[in-house]
Protein backbone atom coordinates (compact mmCIF):
# COMPACT_ATOMS: atom_id res chain seq x y z
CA UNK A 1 98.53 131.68 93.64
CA UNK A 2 98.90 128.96 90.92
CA UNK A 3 101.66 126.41 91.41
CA UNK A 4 104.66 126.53 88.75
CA UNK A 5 106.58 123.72 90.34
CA UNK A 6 105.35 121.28 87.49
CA UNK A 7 106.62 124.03 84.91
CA UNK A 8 110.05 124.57 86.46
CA UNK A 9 110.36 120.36 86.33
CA UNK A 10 109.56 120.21 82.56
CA UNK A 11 111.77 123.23 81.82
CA UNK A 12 115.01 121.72 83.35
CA UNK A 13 113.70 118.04 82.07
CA UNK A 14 113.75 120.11 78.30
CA UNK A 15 116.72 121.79 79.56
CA UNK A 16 118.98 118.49 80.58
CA UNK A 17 117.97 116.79 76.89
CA UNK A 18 118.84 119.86 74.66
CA UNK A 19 122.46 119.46 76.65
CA UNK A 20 122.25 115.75 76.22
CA UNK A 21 121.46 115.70 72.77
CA UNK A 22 124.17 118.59 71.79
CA UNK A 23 126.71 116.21 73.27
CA UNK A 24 125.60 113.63 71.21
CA UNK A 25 125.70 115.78 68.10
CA UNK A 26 129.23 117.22 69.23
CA UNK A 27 130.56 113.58 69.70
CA UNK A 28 129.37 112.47 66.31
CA UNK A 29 131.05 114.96 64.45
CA UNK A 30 134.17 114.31 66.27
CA UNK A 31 134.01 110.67 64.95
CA UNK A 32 133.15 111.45 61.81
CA UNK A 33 136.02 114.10 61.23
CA UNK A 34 138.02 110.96 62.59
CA UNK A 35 136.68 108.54 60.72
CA UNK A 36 137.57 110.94 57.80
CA UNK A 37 141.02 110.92 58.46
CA UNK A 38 141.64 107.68 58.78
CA UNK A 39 139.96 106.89 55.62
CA UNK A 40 142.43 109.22 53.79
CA UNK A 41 145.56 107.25 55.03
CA UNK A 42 144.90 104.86 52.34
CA UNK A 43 145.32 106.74 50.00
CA UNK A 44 148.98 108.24 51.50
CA UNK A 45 151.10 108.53 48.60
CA UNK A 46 154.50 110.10 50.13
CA UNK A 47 155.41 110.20 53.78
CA UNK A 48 157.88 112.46 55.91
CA UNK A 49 159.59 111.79 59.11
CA UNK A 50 161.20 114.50 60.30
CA UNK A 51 163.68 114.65 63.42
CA UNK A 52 164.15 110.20 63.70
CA UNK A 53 167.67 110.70 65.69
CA UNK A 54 167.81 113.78 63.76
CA UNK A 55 167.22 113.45 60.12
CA UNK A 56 164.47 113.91 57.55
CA UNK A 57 163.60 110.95 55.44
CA UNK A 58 161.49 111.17 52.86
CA UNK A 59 159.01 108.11 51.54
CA UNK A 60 157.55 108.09 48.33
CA UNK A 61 157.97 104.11 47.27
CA UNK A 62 154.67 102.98 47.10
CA UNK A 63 155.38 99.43 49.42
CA UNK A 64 157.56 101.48 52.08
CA UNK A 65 154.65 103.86 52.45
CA UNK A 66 152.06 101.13 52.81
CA UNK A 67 154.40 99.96 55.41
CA UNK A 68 154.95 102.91 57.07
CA UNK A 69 150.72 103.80 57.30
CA UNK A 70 149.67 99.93 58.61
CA UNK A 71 152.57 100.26 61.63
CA UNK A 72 151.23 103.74 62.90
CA UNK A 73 147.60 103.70 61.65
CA UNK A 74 145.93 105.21 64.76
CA UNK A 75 143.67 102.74 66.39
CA UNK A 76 142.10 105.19 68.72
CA UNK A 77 142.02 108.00 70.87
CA UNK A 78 143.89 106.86 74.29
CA UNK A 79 140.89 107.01 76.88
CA UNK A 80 143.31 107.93 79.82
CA UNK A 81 143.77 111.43 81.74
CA UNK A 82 146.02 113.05 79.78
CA UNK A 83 147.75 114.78 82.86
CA UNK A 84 148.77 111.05 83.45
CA UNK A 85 150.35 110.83 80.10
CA UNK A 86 152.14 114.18 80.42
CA UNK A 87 153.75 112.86 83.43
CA UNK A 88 155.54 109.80 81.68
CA UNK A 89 156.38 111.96 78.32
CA UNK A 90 160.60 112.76 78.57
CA UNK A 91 160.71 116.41 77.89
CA UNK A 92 164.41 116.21 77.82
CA UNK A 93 164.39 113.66 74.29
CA UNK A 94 163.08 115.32 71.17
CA UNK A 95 160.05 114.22 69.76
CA UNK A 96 159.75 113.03 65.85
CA UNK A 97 156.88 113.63 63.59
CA UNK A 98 155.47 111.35 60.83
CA UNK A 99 153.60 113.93 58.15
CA UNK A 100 151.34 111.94 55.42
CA UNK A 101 150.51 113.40 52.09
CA UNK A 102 147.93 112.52 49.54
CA UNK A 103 148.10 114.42 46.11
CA UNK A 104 150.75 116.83 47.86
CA UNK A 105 148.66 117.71 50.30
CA UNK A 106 149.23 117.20 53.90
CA UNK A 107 146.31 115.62 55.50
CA UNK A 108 147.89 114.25 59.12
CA UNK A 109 150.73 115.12 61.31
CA UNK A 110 151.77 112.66 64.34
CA UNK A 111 154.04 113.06 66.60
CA UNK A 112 155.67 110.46 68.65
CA UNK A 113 156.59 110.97 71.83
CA UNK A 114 159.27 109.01 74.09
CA UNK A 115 158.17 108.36 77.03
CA UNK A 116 160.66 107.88 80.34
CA UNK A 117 161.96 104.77 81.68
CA UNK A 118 159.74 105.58 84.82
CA UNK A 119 156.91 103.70 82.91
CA UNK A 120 158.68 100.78 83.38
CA UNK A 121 158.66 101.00 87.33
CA UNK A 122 155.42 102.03 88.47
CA UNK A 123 152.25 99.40 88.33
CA UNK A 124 149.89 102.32 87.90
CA UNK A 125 151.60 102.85 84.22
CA UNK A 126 150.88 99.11 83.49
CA UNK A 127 147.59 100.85 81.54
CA UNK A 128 149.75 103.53 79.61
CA UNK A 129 152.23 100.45 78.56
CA UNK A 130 149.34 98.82 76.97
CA UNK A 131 148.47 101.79 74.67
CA UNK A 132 152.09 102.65 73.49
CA UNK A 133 154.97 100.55 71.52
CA UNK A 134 158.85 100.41 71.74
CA UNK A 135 161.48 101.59 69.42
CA UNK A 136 164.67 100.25 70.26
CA UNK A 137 163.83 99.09 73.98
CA UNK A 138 162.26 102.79 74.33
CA UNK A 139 158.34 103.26 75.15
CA UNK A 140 156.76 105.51 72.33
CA UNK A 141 152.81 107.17 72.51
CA UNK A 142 152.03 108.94 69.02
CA UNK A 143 150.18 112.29 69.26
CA UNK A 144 147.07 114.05 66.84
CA UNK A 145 145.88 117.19 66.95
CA UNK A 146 146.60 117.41 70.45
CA UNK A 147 144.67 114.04 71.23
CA UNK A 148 147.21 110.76 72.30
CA UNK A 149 146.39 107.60 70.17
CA UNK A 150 147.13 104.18 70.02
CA UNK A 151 148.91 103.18 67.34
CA UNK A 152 149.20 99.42 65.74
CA UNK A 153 153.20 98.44 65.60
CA UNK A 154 152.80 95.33 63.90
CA UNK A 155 156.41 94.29 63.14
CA UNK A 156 160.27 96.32 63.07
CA UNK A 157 160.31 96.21 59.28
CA UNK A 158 159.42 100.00 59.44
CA UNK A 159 162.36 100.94 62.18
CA UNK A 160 164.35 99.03 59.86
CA UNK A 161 163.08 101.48 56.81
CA UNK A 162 163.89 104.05 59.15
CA UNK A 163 167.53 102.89 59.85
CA UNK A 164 168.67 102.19 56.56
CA UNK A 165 168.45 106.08 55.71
């Protein structure tokens, strides 16, 4: 009887690097379709918030939409559990979303979510806190394509854009 152990080794060796390198290619294509769509958001030429405390605002001023894409530009995805998110997001508030357009077309839809004042209380959050920003004393995470990002509030010149309407 011939030996095959030194077969069955190579097979799963062959086996464990075509699953290693499919990840690979599976991750880089993620990035890239992200790296596409944050590429596009310079080029935003008309931006709608729908449901802010219950209105629709429409931006198509050329220096209130820059302002608008550098505050929520998504940094990157949020590398936390999202089970731990869901647990901080208040269910009871309604959400608002933030839908960019270049040439009419719509090419990203975030949605912010308000999260409860439980964040503040609990240590464990103290990650979580890092990763979203306040509106009016209120913690905020923004959602894309199902995926929670980071966002970079720089300043409250866009809650004031969002105010005056």
């Amino acid at each position: 009887m011939k030996n095959n152990k030194p077969n069955k080794v190579l097979i799963i060796i062959l086996l464990i690097s075509i699953l290693i390198s499919t990840k690979s290619i599976i991750r880089n294509k993620k990035i890239e379709k992200w790296m596409g769509l944050l590429e596009g958001l310079h080029e935003v030429d008309k931006i709608e918030v729908m449901g802010y405390e219950g209105k629709n605002i429409i931006f198509e001023d050329k220096e209130d939409v820059g302002d608008i894409v550098m505050n929520f530009y998504p940094l990157w995805n949020v590398d936390i559990n999202k089970k731990k998110i869901d647990k901080y997001v208040d269910k009871s508030e309604p959400s608002f979303k933030i839908k960019f357009y270049k040439n009419g077309s719509l090419i990203m839809t975030e949605e912010i979510l308000k999260l409860s004042k439980n964040i503040e209380k609990e240590n464990s959050a103290e990650d979580l806190k890092n990763l979203t920003f306040k509106i009016k004393g209120d913690y905020y995470i923004v959602k894309i394509n199902n995926k929670y990002c980071s966002v970079q509030m720089k300043d409250d010149r866009v809650l004031e854009l969002l105010e005056r309407y």
